[in-house]
N, C-alpha and C. Protein backbone atom coordinates (compact mmCIF):
# COMPACT_ATOMS: atom_id res chain seq x y z
N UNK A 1 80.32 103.91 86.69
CA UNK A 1 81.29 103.78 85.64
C UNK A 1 80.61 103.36 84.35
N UNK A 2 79.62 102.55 84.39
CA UNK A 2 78.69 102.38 83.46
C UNK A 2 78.29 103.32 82.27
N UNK A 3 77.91 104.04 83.38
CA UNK A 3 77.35 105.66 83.15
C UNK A 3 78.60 106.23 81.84
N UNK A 4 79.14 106.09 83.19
CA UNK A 4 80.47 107.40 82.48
C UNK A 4 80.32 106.36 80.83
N UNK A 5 81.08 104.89 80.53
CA UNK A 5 80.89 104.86 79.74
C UNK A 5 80.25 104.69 78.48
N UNK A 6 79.01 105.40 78.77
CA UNK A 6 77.83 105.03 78.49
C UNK A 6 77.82 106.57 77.37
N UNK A 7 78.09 107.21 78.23
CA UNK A 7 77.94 108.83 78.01
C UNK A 7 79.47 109.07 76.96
N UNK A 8 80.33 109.03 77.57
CA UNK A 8 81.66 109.23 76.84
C UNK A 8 81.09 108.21 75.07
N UNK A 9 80.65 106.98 75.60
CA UNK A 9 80.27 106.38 73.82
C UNK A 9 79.44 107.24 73.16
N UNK A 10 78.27 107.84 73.48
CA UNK A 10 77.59 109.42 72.80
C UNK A 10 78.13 109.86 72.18
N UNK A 11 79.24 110.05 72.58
CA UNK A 11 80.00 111.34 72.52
C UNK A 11 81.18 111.00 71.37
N UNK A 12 81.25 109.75 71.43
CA UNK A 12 82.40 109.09 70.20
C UNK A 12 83.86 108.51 71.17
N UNK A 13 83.39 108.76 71.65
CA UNK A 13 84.79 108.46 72.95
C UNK A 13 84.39 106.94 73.15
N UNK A 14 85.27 105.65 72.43
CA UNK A 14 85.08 104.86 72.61
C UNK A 14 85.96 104.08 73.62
N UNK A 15 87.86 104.29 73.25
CA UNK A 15 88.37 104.03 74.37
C UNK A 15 88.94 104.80 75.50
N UNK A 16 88.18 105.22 76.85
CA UNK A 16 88.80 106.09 77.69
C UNK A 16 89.18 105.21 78.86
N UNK A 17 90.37 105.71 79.27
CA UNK A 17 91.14 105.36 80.48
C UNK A 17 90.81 105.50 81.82
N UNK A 18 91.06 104.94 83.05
CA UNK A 18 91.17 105.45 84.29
C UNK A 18 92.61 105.78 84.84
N UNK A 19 93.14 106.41 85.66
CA UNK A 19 94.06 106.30 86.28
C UNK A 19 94.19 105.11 87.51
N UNK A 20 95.82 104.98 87.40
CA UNK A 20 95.85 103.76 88.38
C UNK A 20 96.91 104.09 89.33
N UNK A 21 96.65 103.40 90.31
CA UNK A 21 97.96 103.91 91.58
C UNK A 21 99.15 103.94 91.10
N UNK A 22 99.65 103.12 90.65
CA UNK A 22 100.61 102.91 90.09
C UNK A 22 101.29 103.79 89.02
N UNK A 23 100.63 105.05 88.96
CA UNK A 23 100.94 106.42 88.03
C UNK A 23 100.47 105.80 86.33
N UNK A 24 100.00 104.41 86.22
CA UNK A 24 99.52 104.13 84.55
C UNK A 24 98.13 104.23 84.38
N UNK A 25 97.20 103.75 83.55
CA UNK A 25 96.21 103.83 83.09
C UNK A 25 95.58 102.27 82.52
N UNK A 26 94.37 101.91 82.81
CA UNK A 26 93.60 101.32 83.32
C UNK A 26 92.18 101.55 82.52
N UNK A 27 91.72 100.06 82.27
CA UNK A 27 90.48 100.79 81.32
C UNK A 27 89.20 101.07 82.12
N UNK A 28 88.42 101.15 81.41
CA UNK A 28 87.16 101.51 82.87
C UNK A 28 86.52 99.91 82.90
N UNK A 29 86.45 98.88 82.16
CA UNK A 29 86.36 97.26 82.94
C UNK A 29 87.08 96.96 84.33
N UNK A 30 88.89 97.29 83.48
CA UNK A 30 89.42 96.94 85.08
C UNK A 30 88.90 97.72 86.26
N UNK A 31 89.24 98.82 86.31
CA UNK A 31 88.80 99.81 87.32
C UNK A 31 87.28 99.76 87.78
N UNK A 32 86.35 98.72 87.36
CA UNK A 32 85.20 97.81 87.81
C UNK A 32 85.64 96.91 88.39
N UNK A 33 86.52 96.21 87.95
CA UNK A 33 86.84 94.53 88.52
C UNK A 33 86.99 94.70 89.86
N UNK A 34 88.00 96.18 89.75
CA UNK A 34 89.25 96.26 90.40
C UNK A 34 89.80 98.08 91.87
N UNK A 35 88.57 98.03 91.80
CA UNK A 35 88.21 99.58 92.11
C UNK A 35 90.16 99.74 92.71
N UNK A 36 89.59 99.07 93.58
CA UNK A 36 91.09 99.33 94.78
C UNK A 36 91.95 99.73 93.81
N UNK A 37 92.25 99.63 92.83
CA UNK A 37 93.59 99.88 92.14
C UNK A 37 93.34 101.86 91.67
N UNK A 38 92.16 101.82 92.08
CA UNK A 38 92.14 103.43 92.00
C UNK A 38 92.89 104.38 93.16
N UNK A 39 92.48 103.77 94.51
CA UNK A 39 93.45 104.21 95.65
C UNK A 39 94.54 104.71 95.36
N UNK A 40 94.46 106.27 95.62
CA UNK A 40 96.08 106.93 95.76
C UNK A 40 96.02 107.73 94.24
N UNK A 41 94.93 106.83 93.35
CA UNK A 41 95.94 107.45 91.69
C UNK A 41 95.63 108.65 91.67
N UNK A 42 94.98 109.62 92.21
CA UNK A 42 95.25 110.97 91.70
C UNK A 42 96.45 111.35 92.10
N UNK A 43 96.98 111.04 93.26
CA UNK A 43 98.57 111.67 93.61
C UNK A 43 99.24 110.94 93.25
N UNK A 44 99.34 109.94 92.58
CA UNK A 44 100.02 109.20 91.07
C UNK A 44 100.47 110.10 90.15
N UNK A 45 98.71 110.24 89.85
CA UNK A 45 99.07 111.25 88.29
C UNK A 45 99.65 112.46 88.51
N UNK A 46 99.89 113.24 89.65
CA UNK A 46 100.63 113.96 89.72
C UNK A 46 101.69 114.16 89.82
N UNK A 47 102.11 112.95 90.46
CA UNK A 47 103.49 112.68 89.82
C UNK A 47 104.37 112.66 89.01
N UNK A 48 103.63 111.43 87.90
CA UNK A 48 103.24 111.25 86.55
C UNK A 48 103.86 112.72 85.92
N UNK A 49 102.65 113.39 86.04
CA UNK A 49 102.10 114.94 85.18
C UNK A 49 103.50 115.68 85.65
N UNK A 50 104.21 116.06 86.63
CA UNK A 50 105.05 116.35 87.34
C UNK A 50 106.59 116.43 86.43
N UNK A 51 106.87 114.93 86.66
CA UNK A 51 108.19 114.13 86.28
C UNK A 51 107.95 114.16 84.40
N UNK A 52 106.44 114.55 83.41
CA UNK A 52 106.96 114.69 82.67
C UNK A 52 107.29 115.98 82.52
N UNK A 53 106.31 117.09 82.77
CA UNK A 53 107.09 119.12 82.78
C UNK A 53 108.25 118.85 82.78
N UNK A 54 108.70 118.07 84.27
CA UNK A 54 110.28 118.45 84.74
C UNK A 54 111.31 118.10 83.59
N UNK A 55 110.94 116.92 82.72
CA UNK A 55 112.09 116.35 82.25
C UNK A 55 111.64 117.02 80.61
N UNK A 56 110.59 118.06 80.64
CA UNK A 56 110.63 118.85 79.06
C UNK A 56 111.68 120.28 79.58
N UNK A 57 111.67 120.60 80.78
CA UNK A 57 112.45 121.36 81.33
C UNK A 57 114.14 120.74 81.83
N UNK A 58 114.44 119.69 81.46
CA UNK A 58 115.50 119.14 81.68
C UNK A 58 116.07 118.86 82.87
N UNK A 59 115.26 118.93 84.11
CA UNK A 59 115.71 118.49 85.23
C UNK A 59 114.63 116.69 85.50
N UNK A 60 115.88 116.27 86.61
CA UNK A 60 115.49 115.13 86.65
C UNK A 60 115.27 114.57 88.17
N UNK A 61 115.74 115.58 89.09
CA UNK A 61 115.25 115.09 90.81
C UNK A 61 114.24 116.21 91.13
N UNK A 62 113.25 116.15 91.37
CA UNK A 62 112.30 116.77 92.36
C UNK A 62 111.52 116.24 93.43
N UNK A 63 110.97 117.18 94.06
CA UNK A 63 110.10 116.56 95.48
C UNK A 63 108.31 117.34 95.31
N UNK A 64 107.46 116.02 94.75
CA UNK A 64 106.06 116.63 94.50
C UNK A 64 105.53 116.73 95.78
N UNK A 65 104.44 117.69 95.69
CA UNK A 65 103.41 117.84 96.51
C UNK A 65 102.32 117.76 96.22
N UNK A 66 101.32 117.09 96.89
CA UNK A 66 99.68 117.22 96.33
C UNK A 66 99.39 117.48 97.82
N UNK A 67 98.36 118.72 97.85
CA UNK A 67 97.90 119.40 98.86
C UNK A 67 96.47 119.24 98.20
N UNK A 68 95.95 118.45 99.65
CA UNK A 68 94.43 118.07 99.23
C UNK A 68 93.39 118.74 100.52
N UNK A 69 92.47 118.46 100.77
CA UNK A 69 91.85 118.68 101.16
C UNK A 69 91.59 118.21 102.86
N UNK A 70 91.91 116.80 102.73
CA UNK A 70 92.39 116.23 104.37
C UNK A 70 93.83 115.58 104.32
N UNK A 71 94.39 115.58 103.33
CA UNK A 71 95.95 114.93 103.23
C UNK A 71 96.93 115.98 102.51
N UNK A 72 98.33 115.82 102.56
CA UNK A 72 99.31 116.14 101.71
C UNK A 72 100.13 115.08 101.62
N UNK A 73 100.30 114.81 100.32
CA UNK A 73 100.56 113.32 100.00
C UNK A 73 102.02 113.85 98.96
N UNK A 74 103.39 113.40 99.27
CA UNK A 74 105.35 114.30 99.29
C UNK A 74 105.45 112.70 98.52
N UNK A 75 106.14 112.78 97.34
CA UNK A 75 106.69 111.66 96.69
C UNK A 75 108.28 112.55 96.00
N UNK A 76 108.77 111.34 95.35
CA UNK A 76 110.49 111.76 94.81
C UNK A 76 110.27 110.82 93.99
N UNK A 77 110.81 111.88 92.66
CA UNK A 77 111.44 111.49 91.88
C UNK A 77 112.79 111.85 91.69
N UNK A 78 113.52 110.95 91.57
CA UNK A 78 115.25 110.37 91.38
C UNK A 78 115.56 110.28 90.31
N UNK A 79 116.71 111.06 89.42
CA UNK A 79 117.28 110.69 88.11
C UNK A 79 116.09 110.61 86.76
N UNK A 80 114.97 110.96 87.31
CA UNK A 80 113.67 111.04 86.29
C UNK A 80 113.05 110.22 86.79
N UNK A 81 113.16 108.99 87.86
CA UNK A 81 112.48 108.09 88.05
C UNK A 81 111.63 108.02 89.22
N UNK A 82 110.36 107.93 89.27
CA UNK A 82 109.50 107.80 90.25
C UNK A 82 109.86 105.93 90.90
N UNK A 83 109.46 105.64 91.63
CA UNK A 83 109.54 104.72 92.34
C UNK A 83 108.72 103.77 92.79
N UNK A 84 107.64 102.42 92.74
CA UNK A 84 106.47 102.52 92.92
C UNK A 84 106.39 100.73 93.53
N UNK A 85 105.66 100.80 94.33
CA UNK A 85 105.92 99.50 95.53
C UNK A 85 104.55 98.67 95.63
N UNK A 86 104.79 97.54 96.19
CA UNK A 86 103.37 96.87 96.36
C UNK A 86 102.71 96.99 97.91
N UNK A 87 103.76 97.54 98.92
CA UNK A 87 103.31 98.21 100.13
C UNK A 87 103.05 99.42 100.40
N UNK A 88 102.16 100.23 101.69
CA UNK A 88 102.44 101.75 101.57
C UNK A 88 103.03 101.59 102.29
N UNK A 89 104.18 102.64 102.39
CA UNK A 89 105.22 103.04 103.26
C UNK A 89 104.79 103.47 104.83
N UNK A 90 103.65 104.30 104.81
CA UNK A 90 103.38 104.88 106.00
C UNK A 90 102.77 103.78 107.13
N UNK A 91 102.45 102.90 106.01
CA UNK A 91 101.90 101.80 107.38
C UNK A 91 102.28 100.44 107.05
N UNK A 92 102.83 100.30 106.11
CA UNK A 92 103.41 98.76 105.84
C UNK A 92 102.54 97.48 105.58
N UNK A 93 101.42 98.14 104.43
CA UNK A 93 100.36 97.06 104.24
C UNK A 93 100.44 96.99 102.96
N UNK A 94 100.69 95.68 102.98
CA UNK A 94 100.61 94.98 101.36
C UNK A 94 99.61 95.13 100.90
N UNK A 95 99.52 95.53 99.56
CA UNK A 95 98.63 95.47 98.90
C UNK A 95 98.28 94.44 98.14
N UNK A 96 99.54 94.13 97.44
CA UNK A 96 99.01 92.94 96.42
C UNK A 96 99.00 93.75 94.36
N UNK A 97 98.94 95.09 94.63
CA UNK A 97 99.25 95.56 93.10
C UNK A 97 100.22 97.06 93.44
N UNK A 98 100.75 97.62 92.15
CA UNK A 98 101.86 98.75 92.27
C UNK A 98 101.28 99.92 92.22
N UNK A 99 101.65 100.59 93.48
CA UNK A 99 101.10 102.00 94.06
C UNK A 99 102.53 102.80 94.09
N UNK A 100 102.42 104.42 93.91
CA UNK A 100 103.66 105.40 93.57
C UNK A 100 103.67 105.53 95.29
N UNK A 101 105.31 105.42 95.70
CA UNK A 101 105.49 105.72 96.72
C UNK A 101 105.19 106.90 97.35
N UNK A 102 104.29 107.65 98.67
CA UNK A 102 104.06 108.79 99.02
C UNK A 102 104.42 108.90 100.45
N UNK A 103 104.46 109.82 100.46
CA UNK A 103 104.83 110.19 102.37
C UNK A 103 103.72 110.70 102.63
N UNK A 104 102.67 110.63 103.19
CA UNK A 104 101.30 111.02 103.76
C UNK A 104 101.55 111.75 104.67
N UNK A 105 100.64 113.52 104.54
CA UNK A 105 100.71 114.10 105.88
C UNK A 105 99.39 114.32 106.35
N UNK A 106 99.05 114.83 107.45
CA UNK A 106 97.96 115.03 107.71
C UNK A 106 97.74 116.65 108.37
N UNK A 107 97.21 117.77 107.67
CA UNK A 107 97.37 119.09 108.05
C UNK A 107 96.11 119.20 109.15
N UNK A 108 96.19 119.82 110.34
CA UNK A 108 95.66 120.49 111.05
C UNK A 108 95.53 121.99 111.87
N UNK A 109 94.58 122.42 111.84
CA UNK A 109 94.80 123.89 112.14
C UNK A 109 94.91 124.03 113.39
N UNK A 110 96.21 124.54 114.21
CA UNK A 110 96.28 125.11 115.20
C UNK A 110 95.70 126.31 115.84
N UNK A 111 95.33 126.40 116.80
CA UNK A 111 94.50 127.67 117.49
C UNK A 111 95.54 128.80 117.65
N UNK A 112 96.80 129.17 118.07
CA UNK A 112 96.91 130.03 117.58
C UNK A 112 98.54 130.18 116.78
N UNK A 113 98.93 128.81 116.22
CA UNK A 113 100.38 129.23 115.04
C UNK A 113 99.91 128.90 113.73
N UNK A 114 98.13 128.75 113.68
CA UNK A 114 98.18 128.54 112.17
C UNK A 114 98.15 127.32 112.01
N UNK A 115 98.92 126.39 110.41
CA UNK A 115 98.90 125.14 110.25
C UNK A 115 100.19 124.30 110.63
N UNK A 116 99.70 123.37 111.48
CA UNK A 116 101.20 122.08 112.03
C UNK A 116 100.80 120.92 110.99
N UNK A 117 101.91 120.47 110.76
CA UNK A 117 101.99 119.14 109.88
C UNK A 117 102.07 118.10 110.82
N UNK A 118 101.08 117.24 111.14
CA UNK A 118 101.43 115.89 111.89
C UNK A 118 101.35 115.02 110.32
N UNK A 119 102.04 113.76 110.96
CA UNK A 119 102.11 112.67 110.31
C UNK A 119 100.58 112.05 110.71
N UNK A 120 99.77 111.40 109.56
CA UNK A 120 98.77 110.75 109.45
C UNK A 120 99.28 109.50 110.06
């Protein structure tokens, strides 16, 4: 992280952000202090990124998806509003800071119907 802001100052980029679980942003000190608070934030920001399209398009309930690579990680937004907790849902461990609620799946390839969705 050093690095990064080491390189981004080169460049004139003096204040850049991290993403944080919690779908906000985070400077790159905290996100040193504080790594853990990175956990989850890319399927944050998609959320985030999500709930604002939807609401330049004027709708306000949808159901995101982030299809990753070993997870698919299903959140809701309600009335425009995302939702965001100090536990994860799927296993009921406190964290201690605010993470965007997700439903975690875990995709595996079946031998012969293709892909089954188990729960992680």
């Amino acid at each position: 992280m050093n690095n990064l802001k080491e390189t981004l100052g080169k460049i004139g980029i003096q204040n850049a952000y991290i993403n944080h679980s919690n779908g906000g942003l985070m400077s790159i000190a905290e996100s040193m202090q504080f790594p853990i608070k990175t956990g989850l934030s890319g399927p944050a920001a998609g959320v985030v990124g999500a709930q604002y399209i939807t609401a330049l398009i004027g709708e306000e309930d949808l159901i995101t998806i982030d299809i990753g690579g070993t997870s698919t990680d299903i959140s809701l937004v309600a009335g425009g509003r995302f939702e965001a907790s100090d536990e994860k849902p799927s296993a009921v461990i406190r964290c201690g800071f605010l993470l965007l609620i997700f439903l975690p799946l875990a995709l595996a390839a079946a031998a012969s119907d293709g892909l089954t969705a188990v729960r992680s």
